[in-house]
N, C-alpha and C. Protein backbone atom coordinates (compact mmCIF):
# COMPACT_ATOMS: atom_id res chain seq x y z
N UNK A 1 0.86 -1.17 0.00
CA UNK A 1 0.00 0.00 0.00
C UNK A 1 0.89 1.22 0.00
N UNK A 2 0.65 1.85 -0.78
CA UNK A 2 1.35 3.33 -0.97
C UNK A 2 0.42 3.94 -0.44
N UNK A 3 1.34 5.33 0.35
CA UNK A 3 0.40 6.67 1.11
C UNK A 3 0.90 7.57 0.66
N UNK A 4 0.80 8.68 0.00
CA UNK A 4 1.83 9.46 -0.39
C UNK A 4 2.00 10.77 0.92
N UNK A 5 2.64 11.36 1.38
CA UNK A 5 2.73 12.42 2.93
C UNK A 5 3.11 13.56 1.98
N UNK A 6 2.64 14.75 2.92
CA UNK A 6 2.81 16.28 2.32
C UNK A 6 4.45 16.13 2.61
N UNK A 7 4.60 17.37 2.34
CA UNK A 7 6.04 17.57 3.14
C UNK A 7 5.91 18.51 4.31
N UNK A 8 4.77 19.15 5.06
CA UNK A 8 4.98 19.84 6.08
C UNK A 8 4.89 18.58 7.16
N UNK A 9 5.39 19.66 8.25
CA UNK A 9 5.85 18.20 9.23
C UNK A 9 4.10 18.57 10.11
N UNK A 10 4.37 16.95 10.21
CA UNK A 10 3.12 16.26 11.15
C UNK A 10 1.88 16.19 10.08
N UNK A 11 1.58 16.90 8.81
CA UNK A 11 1.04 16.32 7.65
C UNK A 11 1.37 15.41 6.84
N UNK A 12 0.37 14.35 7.41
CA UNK A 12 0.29 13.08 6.72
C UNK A 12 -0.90 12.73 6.10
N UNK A 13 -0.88 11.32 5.21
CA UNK A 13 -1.58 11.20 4.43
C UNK A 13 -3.19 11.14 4.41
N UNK A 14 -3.46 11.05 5.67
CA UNK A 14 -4.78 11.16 6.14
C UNK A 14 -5.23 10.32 7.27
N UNK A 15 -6.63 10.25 7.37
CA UNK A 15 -7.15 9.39 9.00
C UNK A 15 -7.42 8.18 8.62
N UNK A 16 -7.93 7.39 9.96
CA UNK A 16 -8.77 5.85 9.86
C UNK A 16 -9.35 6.29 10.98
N UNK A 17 -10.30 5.74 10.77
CA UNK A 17 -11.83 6.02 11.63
C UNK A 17 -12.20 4.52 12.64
N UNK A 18 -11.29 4.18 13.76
CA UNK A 18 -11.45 3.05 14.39
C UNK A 18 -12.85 2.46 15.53
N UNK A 19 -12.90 1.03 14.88
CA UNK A 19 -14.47 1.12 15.87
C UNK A 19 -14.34 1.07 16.86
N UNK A 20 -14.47 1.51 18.02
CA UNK A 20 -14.19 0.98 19.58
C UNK A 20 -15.48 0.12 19.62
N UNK A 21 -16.37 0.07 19.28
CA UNK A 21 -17.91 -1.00 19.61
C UNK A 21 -17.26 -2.61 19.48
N UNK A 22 -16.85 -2.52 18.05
CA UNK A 22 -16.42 -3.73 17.29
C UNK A 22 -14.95 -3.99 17.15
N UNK A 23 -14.24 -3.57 17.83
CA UNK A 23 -12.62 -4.38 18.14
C UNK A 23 -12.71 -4.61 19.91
N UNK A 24 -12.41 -6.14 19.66
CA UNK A 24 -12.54 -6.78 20.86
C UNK A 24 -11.45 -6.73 21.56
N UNK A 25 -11.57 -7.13 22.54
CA UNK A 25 -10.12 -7.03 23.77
C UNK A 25 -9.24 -8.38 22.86
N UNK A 26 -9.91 -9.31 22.78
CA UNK A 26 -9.03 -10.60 21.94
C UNK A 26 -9.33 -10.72 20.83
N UNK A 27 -9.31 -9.76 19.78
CA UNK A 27 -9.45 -9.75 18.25
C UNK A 27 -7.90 -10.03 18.23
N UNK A 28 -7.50 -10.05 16.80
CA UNK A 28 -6.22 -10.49 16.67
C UNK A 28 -5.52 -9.01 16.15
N UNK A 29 -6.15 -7.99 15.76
CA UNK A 29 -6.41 -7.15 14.75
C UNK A 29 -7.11 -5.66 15.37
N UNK A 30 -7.34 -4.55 15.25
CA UNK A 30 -7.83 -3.81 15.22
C UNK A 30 -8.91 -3.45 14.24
N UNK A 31 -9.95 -3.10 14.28
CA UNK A 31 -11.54 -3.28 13.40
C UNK A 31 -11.55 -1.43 12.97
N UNK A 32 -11.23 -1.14 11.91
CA UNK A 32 -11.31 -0.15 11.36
C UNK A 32 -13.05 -0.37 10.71
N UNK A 33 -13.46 1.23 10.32
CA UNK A 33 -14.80 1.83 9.93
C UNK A 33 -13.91 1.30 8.44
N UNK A 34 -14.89 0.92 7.17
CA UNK A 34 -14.59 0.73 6.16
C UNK A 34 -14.97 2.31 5.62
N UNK A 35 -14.57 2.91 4.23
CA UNK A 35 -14.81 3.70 3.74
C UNK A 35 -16.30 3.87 3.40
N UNK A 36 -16.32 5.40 3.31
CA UNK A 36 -18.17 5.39 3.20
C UNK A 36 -18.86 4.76 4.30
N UNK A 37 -18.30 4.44 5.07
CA UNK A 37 -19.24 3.77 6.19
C UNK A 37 -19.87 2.21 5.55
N UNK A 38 -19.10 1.99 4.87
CA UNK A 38 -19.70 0.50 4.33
C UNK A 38 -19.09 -0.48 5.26
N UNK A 39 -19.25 -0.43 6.45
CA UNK A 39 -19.20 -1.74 7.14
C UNK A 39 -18.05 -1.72 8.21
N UNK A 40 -17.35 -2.93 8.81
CA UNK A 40 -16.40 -2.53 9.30
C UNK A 40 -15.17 -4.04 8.43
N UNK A 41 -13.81 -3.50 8.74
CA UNK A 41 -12.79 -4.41 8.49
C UNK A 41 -11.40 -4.68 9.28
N UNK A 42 -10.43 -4.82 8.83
CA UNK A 42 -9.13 -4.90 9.58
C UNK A 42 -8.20 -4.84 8.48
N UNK A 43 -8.67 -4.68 7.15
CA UNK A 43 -7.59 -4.04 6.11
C UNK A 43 -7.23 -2.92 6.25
N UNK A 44 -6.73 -2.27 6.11
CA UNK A 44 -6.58 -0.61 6.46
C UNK A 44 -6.48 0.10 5.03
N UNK A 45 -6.59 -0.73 3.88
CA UNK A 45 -6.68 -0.12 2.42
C UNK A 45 -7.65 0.30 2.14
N UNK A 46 -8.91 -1.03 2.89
CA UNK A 46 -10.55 -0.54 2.99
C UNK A 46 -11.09 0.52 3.75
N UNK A 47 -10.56 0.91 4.42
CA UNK A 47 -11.02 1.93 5.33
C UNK A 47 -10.29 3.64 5.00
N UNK A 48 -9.46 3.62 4.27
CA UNK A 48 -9.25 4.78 3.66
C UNK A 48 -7.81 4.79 2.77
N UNK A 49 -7.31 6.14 2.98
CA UNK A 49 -7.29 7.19 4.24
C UNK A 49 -8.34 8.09 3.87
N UNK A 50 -8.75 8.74 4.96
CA UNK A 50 -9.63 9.51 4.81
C UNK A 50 -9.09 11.21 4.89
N UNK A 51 -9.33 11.99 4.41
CA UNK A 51 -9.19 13.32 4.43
C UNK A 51 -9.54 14.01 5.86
N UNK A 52 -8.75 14.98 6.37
CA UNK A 52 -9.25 15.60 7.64
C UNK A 52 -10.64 16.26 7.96
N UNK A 53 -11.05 17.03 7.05
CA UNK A 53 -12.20 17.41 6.72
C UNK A 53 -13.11 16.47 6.70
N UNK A 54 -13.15 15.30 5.95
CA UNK A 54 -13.98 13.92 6.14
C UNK A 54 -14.25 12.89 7.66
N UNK A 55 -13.02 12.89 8.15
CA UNK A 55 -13.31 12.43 9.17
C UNK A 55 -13.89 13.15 10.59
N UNK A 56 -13.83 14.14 9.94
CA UNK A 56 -14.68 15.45 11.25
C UNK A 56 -15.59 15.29 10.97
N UNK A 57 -16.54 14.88 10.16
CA UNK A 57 -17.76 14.54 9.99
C UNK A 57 -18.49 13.29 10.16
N UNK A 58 -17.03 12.28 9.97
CA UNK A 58 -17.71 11.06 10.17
C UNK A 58 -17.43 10.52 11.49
N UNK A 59 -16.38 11.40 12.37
CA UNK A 59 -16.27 11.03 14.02
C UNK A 59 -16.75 11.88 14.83
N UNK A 60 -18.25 11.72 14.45
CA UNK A 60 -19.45 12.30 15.46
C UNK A 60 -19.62 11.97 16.53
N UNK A 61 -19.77 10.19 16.43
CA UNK A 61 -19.93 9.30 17.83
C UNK A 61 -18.80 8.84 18.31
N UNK A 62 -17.87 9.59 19.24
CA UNK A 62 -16.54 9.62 19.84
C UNK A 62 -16.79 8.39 20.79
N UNK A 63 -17.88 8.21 21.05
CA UNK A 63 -18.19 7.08 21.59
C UNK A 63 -18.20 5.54 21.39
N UNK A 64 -18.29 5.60 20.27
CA UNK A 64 -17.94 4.61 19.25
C UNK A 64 -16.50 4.48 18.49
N UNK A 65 -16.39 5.46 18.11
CA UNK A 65 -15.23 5.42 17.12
C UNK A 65 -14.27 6.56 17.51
N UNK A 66 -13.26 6.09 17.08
CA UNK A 66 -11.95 7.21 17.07
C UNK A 66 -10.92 7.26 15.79
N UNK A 67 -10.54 8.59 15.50
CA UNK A 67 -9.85 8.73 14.32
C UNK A 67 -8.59 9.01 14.85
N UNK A 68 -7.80 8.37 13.83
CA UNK A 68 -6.00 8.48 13.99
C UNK A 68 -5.95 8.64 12.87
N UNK A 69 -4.42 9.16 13.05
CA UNK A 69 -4.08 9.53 11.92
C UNK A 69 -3.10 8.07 11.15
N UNK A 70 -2.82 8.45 10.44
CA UNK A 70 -1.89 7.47 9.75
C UNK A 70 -0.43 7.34 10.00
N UNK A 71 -0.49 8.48 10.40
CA UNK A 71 1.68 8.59 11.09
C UNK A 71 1.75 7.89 12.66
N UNK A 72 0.37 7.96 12.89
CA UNK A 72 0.17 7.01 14.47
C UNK A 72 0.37 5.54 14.33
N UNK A 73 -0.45 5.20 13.05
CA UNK A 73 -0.25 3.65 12.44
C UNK A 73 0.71 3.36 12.10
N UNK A 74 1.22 3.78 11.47
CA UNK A 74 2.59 3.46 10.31
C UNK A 74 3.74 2.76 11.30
N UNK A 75 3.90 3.04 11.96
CA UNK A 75 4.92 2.09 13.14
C UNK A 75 4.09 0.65 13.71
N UNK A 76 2.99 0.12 13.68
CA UNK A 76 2.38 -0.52 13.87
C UNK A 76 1.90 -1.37 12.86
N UNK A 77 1.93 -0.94 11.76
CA UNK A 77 1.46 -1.69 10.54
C UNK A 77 2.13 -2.94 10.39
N UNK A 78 1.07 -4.08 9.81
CA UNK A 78 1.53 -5.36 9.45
C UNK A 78 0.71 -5.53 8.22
N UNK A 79 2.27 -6.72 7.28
CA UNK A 79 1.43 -6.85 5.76
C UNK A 79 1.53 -9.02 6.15
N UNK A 80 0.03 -8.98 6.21
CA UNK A 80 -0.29 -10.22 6.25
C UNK A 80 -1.62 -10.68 5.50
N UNK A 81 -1.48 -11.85 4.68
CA UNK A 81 -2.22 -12.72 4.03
C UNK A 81 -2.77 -11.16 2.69
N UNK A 82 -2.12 -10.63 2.56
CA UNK A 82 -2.14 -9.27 1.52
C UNK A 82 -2.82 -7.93 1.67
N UNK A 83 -2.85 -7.98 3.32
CA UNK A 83 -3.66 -7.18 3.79
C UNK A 83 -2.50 -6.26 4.49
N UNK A 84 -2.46 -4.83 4.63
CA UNK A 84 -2.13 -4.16 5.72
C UNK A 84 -3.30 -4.23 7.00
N UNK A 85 -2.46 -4.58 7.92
CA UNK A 85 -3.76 -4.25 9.69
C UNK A 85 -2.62 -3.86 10.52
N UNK A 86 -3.37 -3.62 12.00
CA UNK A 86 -2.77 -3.17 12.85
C UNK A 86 -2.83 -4.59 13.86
N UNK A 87 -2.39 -4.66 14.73
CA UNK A 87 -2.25 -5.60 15.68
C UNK A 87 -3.35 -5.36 16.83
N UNK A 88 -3.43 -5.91 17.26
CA UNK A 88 -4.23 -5.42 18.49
C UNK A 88 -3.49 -5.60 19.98
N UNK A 89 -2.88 -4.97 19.98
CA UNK A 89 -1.82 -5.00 21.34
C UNK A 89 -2.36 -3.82 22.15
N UNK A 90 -1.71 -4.43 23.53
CA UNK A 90 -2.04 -3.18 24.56
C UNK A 90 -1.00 -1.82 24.20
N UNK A 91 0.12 -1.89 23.22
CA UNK A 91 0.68 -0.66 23.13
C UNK A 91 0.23 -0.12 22.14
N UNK A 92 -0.69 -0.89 21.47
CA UNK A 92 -1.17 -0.01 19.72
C UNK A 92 -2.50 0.56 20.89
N UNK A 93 -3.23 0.15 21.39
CA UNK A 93 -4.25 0.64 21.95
C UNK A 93 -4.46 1.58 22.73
N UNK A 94 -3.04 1.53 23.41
CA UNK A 94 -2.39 3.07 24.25
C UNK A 94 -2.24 4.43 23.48
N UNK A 95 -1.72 3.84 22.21
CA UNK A 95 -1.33 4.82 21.58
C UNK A 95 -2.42 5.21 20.15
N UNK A 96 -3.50 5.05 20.02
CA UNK A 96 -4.73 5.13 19.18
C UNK A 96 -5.73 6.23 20.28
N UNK A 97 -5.71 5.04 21.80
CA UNK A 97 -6.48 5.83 22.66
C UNK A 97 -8.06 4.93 22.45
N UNK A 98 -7.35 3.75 23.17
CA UNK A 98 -8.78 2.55 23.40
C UNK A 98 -8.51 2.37 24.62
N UNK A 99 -9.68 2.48 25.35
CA UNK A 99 -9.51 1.92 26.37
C UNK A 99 -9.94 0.38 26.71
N UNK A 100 -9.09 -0.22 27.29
CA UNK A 100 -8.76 -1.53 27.22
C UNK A 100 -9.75 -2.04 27.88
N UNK A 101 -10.24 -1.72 29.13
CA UNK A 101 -11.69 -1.96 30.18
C UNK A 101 -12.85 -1.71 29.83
N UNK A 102 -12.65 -0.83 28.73
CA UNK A 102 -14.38 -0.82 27.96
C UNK A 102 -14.37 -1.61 26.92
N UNK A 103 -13.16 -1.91 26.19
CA UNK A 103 -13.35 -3.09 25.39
C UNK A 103 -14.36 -4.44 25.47
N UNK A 104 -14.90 -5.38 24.82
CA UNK A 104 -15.88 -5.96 25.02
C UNK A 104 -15.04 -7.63 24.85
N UNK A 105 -15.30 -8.62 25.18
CA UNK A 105 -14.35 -10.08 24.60
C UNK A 105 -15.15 -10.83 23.58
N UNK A 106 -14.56 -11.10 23.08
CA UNK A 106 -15.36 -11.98 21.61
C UNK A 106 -15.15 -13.31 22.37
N UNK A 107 -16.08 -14.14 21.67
CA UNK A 107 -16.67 -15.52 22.18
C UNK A 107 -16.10 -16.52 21.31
């Protein structure tokens, strides 16, 4: 996956819109908002990037979801089975800003 970055510093290529509802404490993965709101995933190609302007609109319910940026990910990124995702670790989650106790456990 190519991102292309501005050159001013701390402008990067854009957001991901993460579900806090739907990434579980023991997912393997982090559950990104797919683009357009079509659903949710753990590719991170499907889910954007999204433009700053775009995701101010679509991270209404802070309650639900949270937007990062992509320079937050990019140290975290994994390319598996042809997918970019994020891991779901307690240090990617520190640093996104999930809280780990409201997380829910998958069955």
């Amino acid at each position: 996956m190519t991102i292309e970055t501005s050159n001013s510093v701390n402008d990067i290529a854009g957001y991901f819109l993460i579900s806090k509802r739907w990434t579980m404490d023991n997912d393997k993965n982090i559950t990104f908002v797919r683009e357009k709101s079509l659903g949710y995933c753990y590719n991170l190609k499907w889910a954007g990037p999204i433009d700053k302007s775009e995701i101010e609109k679509l991270n209404k319910n802070k309650e639900t979801t949270v937007a990062v940026s992509y320079a937050i990910l990019k140290p975290f990124l994994v390319f598996e089975k042809n997918e970019f995702v994020v891991p779901n670790t307690s240090e990617v989650r520190k640093k996104i800003g999930l809280d780990t106790d409201t997380l829910k456990y998958a069955n």
